[in-house]
N, C-alpha and C. Protein backbone atom coordinates (compact mmCIF):
# COMPACT_ATOMS: atom_id res chain seq x y z
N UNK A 1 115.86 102.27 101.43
CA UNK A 1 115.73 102.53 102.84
C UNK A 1 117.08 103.07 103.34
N UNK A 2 117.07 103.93 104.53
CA UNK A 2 118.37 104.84 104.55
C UNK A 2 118.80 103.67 105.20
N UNK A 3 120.00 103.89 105.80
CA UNK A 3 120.95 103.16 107.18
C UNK A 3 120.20 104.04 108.62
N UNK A 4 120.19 104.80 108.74
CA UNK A 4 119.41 105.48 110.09
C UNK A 4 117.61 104.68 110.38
N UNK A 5 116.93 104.66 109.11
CA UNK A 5 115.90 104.11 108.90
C UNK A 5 116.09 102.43 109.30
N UNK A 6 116.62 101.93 108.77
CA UNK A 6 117.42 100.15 109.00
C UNK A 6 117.74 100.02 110.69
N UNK A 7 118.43 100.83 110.60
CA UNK A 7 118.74 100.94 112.24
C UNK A 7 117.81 100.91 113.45
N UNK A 8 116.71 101.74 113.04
CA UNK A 8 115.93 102.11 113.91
C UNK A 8 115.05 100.50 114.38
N UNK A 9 114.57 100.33 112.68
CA UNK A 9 114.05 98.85 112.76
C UNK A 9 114.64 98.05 113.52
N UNK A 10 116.01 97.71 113.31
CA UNK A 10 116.67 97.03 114.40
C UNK A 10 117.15 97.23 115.53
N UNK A 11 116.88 98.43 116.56
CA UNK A 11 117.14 99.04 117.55
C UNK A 11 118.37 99.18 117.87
N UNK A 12 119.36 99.11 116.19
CA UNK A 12 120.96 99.80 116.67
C UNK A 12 121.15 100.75 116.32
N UNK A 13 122.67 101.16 116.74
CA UNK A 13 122.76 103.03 116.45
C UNK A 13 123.25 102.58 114.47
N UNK A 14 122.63 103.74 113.89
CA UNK A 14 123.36 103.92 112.34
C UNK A 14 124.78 103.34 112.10
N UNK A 15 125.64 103.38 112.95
CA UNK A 15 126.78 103.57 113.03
C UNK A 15 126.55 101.30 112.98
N UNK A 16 126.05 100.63 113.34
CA UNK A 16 125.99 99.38 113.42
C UNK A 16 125.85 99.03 111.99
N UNK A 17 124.69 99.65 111.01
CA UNK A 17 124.62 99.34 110.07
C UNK A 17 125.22 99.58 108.87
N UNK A 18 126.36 100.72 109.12
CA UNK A 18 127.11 100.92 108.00
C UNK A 18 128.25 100.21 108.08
N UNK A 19 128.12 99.30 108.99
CA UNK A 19 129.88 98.52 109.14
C UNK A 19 129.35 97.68 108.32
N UNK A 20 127.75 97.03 107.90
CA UNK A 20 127.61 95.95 106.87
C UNK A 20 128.41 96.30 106.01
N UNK A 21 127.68 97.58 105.17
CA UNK A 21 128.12 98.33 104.06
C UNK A 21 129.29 98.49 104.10
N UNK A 22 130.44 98.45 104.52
CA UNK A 22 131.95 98.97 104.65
C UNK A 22 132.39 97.65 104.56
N UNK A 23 131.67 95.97 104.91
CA UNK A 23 132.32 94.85 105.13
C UNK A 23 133.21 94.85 106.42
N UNK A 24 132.57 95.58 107.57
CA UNK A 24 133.54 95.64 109.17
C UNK A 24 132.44 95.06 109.72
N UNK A 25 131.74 94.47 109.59
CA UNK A 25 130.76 93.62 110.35
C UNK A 25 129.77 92.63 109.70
N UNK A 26 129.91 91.09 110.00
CA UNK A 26 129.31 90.36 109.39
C UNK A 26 127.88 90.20 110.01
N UNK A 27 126.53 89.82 108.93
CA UNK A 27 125.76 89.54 109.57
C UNK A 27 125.43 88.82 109.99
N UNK A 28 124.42 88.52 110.74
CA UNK A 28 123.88 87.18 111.63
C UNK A 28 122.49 86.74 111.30
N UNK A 29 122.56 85.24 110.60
CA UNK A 29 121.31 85.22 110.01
C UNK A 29 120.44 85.75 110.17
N UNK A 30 119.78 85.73 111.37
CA UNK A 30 118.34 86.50 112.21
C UNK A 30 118.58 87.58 111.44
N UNK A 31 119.85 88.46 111.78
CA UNK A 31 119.38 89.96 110.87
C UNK A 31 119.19 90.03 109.96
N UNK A 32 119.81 88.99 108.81
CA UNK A 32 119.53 89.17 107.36
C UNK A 32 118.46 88.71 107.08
N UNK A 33 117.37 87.76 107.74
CA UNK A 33 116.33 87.63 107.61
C UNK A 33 115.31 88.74 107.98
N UNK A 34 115.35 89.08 109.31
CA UNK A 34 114.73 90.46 109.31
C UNK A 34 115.00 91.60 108.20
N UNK A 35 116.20 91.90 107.60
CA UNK A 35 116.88 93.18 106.69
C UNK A 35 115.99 92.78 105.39
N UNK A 36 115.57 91.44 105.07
CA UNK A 36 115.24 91.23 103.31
C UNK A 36 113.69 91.50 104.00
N UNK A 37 112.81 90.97 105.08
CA UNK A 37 111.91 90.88 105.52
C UNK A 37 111.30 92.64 105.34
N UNK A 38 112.15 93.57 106.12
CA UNK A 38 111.73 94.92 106.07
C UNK A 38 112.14 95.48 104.53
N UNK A 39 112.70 94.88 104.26
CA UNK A 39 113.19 96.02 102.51
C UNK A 39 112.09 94.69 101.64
N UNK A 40 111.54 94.40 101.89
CA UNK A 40 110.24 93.64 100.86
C UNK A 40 111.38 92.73 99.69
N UNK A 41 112.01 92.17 100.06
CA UNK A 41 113.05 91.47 99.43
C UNK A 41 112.84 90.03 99.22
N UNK A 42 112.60 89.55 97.97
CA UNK A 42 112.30 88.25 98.11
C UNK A 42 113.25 86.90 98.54
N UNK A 43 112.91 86.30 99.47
CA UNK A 43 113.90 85.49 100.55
C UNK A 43 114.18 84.68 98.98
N UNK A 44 113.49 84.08 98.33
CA UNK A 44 114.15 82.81 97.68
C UNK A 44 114.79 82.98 96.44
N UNK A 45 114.73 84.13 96.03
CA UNK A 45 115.62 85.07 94.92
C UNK A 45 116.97 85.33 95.63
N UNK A 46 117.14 85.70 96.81
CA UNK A 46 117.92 86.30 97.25
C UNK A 46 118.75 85.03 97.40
N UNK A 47 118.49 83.83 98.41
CA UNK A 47 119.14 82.81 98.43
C UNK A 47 119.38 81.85 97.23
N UNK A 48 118.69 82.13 96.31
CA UNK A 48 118.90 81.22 94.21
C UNK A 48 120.34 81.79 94.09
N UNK A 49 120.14 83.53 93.88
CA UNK A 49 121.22 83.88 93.68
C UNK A 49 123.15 84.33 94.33
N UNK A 50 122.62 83.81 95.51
CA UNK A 50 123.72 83.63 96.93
C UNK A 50 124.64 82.23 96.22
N UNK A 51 123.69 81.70 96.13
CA UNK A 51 123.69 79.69 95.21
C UNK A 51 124.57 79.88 94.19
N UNK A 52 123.62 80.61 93.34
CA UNK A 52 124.64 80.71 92.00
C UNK A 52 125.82 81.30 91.45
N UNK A 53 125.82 82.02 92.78
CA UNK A 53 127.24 83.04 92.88
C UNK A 53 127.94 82.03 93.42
N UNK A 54 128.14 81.03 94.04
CA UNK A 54 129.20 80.56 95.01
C UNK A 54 130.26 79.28 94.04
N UNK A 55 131.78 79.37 94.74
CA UNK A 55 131.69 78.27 93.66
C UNK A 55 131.59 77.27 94.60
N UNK A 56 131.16 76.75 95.75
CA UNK A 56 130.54 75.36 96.30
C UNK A 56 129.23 74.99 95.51
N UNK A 57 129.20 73.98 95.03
CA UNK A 57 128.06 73.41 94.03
C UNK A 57 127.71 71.98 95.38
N UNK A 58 126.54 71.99 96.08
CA UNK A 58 126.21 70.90 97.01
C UNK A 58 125.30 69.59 96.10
């Protein structure tokens, strides 16, 4: 999915969504739930491997 395409979904300008990509803007849960929601992204893959990357072990 482009960044102009992403954007639109979320009613910001392009220019909002490439600061993810650059690391100049953090996201906010709600969006990253909506962002995996529209790119067909599986939520509990995505958070296994968030898990297994980190070194906090809970």
């Amino acid at each position: 999915m482009s960044q102009a395409k992403l954007a639109e979904i979320l009613g910001k300008p392009a220019s909002y969504v490439a600061k993810y990509e650059l690391g100049e803007r953090r996201l906010d849960p709600v969006e990253l739930c909506v962002i995996l929601k529209v790119t067909g992204a599986d939520f509990e893959l995505f958070f296994l491997k968030l898990y297994e990357g980190s070194p906090i072990r809970l």
